[in-house]
C-alpha atoms as a PDB file:
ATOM      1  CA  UNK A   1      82.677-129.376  19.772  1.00  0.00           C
ATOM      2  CA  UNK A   2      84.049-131.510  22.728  1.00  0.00           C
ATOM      3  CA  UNK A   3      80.852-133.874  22.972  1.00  0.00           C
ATOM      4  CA  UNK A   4      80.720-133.888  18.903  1.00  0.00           C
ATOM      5  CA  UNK A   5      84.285-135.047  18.428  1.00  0.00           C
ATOM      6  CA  UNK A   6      84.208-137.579  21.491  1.00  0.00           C
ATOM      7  CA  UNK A   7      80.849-139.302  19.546  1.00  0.00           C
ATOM      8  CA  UNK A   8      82.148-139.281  16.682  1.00  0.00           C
ATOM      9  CA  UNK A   9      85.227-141.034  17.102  1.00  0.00           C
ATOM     10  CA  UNK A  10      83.138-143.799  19.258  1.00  0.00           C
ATOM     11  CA  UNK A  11      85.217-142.964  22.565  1.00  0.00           C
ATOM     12  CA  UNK A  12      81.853-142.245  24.302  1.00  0.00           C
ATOM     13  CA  UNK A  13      80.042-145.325  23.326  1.00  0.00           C
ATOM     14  CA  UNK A  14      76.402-145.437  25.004  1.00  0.00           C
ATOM     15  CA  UNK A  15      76.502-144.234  28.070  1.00  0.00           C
ATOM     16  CA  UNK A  16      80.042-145.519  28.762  1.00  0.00           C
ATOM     17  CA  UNK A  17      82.034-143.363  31.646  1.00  0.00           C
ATOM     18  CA  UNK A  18      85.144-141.223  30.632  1.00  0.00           C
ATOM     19  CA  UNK A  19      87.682-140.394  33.123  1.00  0.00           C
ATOM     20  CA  UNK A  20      88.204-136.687  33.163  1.00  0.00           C
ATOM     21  CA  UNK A  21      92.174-137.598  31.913  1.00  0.00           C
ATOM     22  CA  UNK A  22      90.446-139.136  28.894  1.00  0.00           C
ATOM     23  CA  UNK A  23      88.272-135.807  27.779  1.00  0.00           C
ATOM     24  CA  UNK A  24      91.165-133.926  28.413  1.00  0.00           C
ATOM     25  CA  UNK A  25      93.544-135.621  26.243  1.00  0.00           C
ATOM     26  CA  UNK A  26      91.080-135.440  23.720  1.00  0.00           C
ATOM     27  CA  UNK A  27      90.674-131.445  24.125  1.00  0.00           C
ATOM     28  CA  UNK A  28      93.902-130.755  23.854  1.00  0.00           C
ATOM     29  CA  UNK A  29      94.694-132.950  20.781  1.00  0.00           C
ATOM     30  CA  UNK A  30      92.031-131.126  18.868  1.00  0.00           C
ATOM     31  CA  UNK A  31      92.981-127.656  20.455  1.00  0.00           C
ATOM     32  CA  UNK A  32      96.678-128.330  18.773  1.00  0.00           C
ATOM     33  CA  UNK A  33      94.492-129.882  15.635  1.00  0.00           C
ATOM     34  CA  UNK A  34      92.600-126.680  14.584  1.00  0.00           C
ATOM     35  CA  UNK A  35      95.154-124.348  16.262  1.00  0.00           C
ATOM     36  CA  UNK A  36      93.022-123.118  19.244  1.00  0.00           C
ATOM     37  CA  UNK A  37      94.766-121.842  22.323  1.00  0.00           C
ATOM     38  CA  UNK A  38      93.626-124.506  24.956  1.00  0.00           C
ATOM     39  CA  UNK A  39      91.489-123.162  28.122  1.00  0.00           C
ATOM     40  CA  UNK A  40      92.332-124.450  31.545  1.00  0.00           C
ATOM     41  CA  UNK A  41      90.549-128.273  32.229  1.00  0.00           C
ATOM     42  CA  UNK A  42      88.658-126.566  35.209  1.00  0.00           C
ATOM     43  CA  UNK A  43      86.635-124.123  32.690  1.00  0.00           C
ATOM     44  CA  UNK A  44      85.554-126.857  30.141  1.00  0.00           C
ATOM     45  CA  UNK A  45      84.879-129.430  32.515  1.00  0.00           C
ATOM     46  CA  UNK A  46      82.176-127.176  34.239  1.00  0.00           C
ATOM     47  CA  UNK A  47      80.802-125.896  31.038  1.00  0.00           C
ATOM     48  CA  UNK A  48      80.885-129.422  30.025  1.00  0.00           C
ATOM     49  CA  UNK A  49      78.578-130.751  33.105  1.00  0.00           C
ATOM     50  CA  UNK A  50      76.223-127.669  32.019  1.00  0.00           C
ATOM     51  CA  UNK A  51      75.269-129.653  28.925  1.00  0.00           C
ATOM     52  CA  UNK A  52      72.041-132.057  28.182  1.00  0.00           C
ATOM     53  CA  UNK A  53      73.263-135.000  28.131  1.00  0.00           C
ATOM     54  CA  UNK A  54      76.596-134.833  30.096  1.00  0.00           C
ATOM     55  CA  UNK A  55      76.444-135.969  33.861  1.00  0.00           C
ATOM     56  CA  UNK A  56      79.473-135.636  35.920  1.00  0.00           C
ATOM     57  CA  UNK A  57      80.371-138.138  38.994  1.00  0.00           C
ATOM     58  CA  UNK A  58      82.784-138.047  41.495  1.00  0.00           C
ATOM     59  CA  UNK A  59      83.119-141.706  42.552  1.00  0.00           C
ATOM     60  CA  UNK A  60      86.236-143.388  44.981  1.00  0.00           C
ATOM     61  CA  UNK A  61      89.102-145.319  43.319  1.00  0.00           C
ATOM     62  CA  UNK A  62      91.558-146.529  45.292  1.00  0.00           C
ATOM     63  CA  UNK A  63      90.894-144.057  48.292  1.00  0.00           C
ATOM     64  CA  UNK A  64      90.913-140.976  45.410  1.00  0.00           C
ATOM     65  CA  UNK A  65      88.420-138.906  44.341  1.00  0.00           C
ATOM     66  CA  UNK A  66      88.300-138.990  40.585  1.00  0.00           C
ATOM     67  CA  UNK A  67      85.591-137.050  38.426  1.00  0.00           C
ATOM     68  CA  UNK A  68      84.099-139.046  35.213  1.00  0.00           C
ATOM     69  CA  UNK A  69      82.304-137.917  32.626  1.00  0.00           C
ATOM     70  CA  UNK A  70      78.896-139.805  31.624  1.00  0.00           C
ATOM     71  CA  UNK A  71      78.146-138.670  27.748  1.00  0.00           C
ATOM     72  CA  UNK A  72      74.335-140.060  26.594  1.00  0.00           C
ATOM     73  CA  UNK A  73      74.246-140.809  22.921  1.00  0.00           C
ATOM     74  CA  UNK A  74      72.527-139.106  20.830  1.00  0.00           C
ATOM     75  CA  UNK A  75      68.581-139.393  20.216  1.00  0.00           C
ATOM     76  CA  UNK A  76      67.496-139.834  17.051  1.00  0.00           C
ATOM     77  CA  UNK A  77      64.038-138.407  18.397  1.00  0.00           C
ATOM     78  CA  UNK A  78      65.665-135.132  19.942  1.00  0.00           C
ATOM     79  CA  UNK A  79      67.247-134.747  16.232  1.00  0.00           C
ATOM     80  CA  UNK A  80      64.050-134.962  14.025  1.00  0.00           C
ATOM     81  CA  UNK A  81      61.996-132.998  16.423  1.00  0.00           C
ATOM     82  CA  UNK A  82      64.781-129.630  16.281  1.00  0.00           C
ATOM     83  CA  UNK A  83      64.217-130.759  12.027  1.00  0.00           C
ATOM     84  CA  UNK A  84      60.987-130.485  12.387  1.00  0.00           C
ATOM     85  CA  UNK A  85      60.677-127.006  13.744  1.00  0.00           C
ATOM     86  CA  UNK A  86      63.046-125.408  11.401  1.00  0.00           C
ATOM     87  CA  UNK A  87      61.177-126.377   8.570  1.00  0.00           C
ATOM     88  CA  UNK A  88      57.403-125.218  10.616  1.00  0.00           C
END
């Protein structure tokens, strides 16, 4: 839902970095949006770097440690292939 919702809204465009603030904010709004009690960041975010498509980083800013979220757009290859075997 997450990875859906972040495409569609273009806040992941290409293979543009998210900080993990960014995601967040973006859970929780649509948490509140379709009523869902919200899970604790540290569950999603792992469950989230368990997905194709979804590398997480852990680069320096500043002298901190911050994670970010690299989200690959979708292929339109990927799509017509899992089309293609529904309908063999």
């Amino acid at each position: 839902m997450l990875l859906r919702v972040a495409r569609s809204t273009g806040i992941c465009n290409g293979r543009r970095a998210l900080h993990q603030a960014e995601l967040e904010e973006l859970y929780q709004f649509e948490c509140h949006d379709r009523g869902w009690i919200p899970r604790k960041w540290a569950a999603v975010g792992r469950e989230l770097a368990r997905l194709p498509g979804v590398r997480r980083t852990k680069p320096w800013l500043n002298g901190q440690r911050i994670t970010v979220y690299t989200i690959a757009p979708t292929d339109g290859d990927v799509v017509d292939l899992a089309a293609a075997r529904r309908r063999a």
